[in-house]
Each structure stands twice: as C-alpha cells, then as structure tokens.
C-alpha atoms as a PDB file:
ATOM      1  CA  UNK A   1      70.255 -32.928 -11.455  1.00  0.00           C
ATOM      2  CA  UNK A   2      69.416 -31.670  -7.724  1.00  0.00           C
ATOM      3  CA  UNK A   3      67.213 -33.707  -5.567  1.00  0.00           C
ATOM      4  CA  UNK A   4      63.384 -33.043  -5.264  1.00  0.00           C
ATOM      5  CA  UNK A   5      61.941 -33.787  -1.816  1.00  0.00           C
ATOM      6  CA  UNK A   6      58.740 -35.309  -1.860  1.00  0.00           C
ATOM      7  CA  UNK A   7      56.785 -32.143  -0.404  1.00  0.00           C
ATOM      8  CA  UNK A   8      58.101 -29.967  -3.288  1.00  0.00           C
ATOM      9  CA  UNK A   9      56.719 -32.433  -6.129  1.00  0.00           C
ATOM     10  CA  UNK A  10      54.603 -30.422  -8.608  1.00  0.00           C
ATOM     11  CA  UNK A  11      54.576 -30.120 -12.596  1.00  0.00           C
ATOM     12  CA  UNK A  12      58.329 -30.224 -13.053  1.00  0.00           C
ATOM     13  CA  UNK A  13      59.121 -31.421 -16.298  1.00  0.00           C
ATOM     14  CA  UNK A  14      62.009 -33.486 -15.322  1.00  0.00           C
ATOM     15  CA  UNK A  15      62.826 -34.239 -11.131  1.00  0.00           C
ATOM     16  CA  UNK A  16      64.992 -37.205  -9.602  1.00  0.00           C
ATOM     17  CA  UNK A  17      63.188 -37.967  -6.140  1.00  0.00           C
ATOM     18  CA  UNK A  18      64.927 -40.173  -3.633  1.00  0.00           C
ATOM     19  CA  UNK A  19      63.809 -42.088  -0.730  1.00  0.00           C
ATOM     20  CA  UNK A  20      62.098 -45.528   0.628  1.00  0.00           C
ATOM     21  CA  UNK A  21      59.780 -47.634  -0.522  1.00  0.00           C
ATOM     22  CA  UNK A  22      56.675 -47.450   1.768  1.00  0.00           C
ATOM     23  CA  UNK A  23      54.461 -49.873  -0.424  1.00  0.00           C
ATOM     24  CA  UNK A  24      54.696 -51.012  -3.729  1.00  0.00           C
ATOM     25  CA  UNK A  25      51.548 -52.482  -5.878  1.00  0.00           C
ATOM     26  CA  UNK A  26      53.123 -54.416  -8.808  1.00  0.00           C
ATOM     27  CA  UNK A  27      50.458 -55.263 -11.158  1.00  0.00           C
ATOM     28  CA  UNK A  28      50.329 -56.411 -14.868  1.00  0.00           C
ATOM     29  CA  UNK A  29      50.236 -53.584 -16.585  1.00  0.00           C
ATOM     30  CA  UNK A  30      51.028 -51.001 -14.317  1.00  0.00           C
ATOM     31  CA  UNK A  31      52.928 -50.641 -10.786  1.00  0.00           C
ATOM     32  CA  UNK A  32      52.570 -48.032  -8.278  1.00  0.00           C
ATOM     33  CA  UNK A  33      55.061 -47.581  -5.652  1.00  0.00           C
ATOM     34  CA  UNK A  34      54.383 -44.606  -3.011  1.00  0.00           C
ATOM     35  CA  UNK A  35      57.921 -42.937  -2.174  1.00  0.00           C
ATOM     36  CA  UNK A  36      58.672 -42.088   1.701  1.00  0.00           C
ATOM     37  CA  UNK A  37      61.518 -39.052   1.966  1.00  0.00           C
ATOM     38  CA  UNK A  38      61.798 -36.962   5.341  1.00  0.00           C
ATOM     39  CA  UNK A  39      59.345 -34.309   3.960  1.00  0.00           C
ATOM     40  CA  UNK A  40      56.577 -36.767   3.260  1.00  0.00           C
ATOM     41  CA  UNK A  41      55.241 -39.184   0.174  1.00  0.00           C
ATOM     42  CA  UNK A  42      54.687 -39.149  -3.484  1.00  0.00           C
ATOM     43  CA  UNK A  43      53.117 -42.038  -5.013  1.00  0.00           C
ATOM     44  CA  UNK A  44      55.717 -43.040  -8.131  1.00  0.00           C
ATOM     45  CA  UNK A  45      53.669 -44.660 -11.561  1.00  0.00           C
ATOM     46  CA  UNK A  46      54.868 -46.723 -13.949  1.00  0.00           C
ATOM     47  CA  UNK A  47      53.482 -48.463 -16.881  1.00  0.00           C
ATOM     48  CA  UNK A  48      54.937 -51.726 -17.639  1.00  0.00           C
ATOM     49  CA  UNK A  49      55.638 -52.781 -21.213  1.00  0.00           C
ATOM     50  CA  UNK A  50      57.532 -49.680 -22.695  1.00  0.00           C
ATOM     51  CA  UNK A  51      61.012 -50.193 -20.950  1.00  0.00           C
ATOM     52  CA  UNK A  52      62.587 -53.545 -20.072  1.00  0.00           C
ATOM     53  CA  UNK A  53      65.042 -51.369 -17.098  1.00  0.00           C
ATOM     54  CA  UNK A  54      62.484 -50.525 -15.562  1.00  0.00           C
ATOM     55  CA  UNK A  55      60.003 -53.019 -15.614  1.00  0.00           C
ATOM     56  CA  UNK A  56      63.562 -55.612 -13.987  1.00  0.00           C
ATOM     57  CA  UNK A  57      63.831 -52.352 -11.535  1.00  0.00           C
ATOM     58  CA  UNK A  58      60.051 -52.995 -10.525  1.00  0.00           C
ATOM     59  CA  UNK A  59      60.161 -56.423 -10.295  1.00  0.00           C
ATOM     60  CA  UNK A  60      63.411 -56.296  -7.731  1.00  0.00           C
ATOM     61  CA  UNK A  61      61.897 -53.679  -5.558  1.00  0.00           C
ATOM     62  CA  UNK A  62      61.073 -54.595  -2.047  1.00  0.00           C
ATOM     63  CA  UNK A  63      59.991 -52.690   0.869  1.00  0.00           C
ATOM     64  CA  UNK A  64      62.213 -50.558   2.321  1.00  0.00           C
ATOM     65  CA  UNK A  65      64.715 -50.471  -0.268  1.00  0.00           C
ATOM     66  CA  UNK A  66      66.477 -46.747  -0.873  1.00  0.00           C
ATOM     67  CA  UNK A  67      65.541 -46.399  -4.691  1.00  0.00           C
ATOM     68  CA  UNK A  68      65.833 -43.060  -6.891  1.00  0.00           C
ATOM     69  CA  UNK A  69      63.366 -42.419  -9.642  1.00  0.00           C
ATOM     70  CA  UNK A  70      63.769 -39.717 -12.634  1.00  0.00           C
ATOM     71  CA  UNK A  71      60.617 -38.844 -14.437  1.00  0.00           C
ATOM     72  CA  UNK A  72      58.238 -36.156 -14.391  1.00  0.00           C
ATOM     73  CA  UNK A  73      56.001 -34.786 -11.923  1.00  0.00           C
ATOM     74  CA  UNK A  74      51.624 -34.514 -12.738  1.00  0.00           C
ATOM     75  CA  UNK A  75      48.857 -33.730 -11.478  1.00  0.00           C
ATOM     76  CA  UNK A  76      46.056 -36.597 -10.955  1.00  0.00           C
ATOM     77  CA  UNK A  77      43.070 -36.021  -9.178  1.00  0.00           C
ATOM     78  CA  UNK A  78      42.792 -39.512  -8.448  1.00  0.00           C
ATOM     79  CA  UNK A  79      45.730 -39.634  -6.767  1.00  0.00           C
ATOM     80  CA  UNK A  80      45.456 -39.227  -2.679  1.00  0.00           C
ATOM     81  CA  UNK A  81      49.130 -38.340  -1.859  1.00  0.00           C
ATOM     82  CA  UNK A  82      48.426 -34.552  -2.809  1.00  0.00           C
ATOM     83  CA  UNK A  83      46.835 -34.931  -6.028  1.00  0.00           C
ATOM     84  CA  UNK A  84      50.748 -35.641  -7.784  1.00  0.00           C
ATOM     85  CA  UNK A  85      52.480 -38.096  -9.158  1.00  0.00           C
ATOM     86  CA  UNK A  86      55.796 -39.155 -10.360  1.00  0.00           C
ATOM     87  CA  UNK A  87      55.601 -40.766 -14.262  1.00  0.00           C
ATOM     88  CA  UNK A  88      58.757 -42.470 -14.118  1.00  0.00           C
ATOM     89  CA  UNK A  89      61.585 -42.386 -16.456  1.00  0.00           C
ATOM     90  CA  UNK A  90      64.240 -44.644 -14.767  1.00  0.00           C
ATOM     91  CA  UNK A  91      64.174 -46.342 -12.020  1.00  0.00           C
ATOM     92  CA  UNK A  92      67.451 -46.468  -9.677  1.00  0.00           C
ATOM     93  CA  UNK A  93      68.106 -49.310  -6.909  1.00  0.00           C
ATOM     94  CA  UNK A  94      70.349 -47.978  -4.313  1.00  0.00           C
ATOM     95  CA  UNK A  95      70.265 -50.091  -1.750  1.00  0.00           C
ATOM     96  CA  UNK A  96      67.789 -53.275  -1.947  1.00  0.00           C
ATOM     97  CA  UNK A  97      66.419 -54.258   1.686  1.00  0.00           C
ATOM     98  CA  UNK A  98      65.668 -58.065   2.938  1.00  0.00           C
ATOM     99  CA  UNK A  99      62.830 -58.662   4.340  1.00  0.00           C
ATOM    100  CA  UNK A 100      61.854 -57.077   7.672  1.00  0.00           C
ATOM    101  CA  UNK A 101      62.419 -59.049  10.626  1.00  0.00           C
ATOM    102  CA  UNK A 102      60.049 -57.270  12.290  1.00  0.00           C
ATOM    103  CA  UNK A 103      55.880 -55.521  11.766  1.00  0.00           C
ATOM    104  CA  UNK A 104      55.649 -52.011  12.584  1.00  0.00           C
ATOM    105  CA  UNK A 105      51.900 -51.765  11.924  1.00  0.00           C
ATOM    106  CA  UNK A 106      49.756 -53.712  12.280  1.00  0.00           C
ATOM    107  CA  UNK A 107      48.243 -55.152   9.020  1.00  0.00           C
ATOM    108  CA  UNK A 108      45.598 -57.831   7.889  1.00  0.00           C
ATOM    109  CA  UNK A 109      46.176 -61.032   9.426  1.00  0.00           C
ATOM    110  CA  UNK A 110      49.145 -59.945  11.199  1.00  0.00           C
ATOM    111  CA  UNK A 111      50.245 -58.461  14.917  1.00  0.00           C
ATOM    112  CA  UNK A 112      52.546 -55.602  15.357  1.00  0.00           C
ATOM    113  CA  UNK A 113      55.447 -57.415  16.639  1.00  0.00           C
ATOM    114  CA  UNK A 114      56.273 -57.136  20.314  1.00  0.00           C
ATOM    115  CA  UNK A 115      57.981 -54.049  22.169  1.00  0.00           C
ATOM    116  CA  UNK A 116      60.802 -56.275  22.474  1.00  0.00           C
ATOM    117  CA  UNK A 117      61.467 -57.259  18.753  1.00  0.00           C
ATOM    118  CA  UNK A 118      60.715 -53.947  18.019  1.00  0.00           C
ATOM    119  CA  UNK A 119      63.547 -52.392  20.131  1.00  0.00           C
ATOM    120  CA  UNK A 120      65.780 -54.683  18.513  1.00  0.00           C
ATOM    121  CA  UNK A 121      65.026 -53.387  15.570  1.00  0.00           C
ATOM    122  CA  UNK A 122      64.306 -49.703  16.887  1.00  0.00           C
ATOM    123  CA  UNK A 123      66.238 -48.341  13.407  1.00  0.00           C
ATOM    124  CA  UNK A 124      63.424 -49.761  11.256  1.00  0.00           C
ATOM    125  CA  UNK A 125      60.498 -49.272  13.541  1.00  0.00           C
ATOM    126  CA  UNK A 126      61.545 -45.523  13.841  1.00  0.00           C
ATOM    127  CA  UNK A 127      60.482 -45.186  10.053  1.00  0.00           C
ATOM    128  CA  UNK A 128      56.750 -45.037  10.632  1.00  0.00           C
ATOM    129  CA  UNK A 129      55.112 -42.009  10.766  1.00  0.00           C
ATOM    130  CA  UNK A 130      53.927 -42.442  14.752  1.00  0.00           C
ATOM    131  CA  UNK A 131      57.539 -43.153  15.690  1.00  0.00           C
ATOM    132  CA  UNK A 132      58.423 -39.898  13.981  1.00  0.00           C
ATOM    133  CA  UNK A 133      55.560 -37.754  15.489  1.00  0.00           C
ATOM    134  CA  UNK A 134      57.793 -37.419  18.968  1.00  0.00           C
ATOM    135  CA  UNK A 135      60.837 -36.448  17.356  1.00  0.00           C
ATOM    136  CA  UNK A 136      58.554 -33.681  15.360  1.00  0.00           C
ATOM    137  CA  UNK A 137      57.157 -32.654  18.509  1.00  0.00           C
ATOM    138  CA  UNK A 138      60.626 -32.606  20.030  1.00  0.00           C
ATOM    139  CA  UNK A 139      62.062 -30.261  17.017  1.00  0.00           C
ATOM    140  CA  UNK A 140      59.607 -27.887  17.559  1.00  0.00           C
ATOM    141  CA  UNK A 141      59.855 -27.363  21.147  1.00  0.00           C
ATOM    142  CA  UNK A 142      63.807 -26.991  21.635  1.00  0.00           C
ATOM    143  CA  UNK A 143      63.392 -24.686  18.583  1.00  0.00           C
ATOM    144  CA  UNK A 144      60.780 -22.781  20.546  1.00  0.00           C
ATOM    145  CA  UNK A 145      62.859 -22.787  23.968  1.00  0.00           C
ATOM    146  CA  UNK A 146      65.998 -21.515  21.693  1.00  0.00           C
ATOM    147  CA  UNK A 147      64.228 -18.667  20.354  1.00  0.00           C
ATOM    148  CA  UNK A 148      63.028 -17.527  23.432  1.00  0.00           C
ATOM    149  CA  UNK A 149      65.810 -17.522  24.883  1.00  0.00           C
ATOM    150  CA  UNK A 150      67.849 -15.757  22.779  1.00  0.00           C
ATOM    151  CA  UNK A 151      65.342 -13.167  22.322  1.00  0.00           C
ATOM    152  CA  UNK A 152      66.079 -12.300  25.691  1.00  0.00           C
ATOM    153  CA  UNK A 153      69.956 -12.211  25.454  1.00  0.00           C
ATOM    154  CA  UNK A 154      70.665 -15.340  26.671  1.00  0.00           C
ATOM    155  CA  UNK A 155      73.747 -17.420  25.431  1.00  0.00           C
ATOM    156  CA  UNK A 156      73.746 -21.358  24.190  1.00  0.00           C
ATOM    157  CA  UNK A 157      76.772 -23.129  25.741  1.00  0.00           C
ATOM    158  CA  UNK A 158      76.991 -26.771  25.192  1.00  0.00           C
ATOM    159  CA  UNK A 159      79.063 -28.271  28.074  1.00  0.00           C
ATOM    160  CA  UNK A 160      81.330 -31.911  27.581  1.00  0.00           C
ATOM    161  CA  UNK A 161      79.017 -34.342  28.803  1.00  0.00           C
ATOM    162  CA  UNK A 162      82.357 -37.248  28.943  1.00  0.00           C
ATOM    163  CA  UNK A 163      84.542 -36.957  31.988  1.00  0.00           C
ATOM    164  CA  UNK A 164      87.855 -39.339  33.031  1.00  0.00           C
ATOM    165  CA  UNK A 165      86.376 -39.475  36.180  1.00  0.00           C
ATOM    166  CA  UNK A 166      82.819 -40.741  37.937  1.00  0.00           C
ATOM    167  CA  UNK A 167      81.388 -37.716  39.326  1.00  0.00           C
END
C-alpha cells in the first residue's frame, strides 16, 4: 500500500501514514497520538480494549519515535488538526526513540534548553515547526530566484566547491 502524507488525509477507506510522534495522550480507554510527516499533522485514534497489538504498540510509544499506522481516515469535527482523523488498524514501531536529551519548547514547568545544548542536538531541535519556518522560507526564495532566471535565458551551473589547494 503507498504512503499517505499527512496533508492528503481525507475519507480513504484504508491509508498507511508514516511519520513522528509529536505527542501522544495515552489514556484508559482511548489514546490519541498526533502524527508529524513533512507535509504537516494528523491526529491518529485508537480505542483500547479491542486489539492486544495495538494497545502493547501504544503503550511502547514515546516521543519521537518513527511509527507507521494503517487504518482509515474520518472526518471529526471535534478534531483541530483539519477536522480528520486516523482510526487505527495496526500500529507499526519503526524506530523507538529514548528520551530527548534536550527541550525544544518550552513547556509547563520547564525551560527550553540552552542555545548550546540545543546545537548539540541541532538534528532534534530542527524538528519543530519554528526551526523549519527558515528552511520554508529558504525553499521558496531559491525557487523564486531559479525561475526568474531562467525565464530570462539564463543557465544554472553548479561549480566544485573542494579544491587540492588553499586558494
């Protein structure tokens, strides 16, 4: 089955989405985990009790882990991530993640960590959304320049940027 990005999550009757776990609220008798992919969230329900896999798969989840879910894709009106959400079917762990050494945000009771520790750790701190906005922002404008560019004729050359030598 082909991958379903989170922005492209609407009444499918069955979709396999893919991505991180941005927060996960694991309660008695339900658990809702909200999905992070490159194209944005979807906020992944499921009700405890009907399938011992997935209930375990629940229970080991922890943020930041790479999971895949199959299930199927409904509207909710209570729902704020666009108004869908993923019932899920199955639950897969890809990669499970340790705890984070550092805090990107800032959250109740706790400090963002420092510049420093964040730097350190500038592969997990890029995940959040305002780490992201400059590379956005960056996308658009080279594809802008490009464009221009080459509507008027001109030609792309990418020149080596390694020499033997110090110049």
């Amino acid at each position: 089955m082909e991958r379903t990005y989170a922005s492209q999550v609407r009444d499918a009757e069955q979709i396999k989405v893919q991505g991180f776990v941005e927060s996960i609220r694991n309660k008695k008798k339900m658990a809702f985990i909200v999905l992070k992919d490159i194209t944005g969230k979807v906020q992944v329900t499921v009700e405890k009790g009907e399938n011992e896999a997935l209930d375990a798969a629940v229970d080991a989840i922890t943020l930041d882990s790479v999971i895949t879910v199959t299930g199927k894709a409904v509207e909710n009106e209570y729902v704020k991530l666009g108004g869908v959400e993923v019932l899920a079917r199955e639950i897969t762990i890809e990669s499970l993640a340790a705890p984070l050494p550092i805090d990107r945000e800032e959250m109740k009771g706790h400090e963002r960590s420092s510049i420093d520790q964040r730097i350190d750790y500038r592969w997990i701190d890029l995940r959040t959304e305002k780490n992201q906005v400059l590379f956005k922002v960056q996308t658009v404008l080279v594809n802008a320049m490009r464009s221009f560019l080459l509507g008027r004729n001109f030609m792309e050359i990418h020149t080596p940027k390694l020499i033997g030598a110090a110049s």
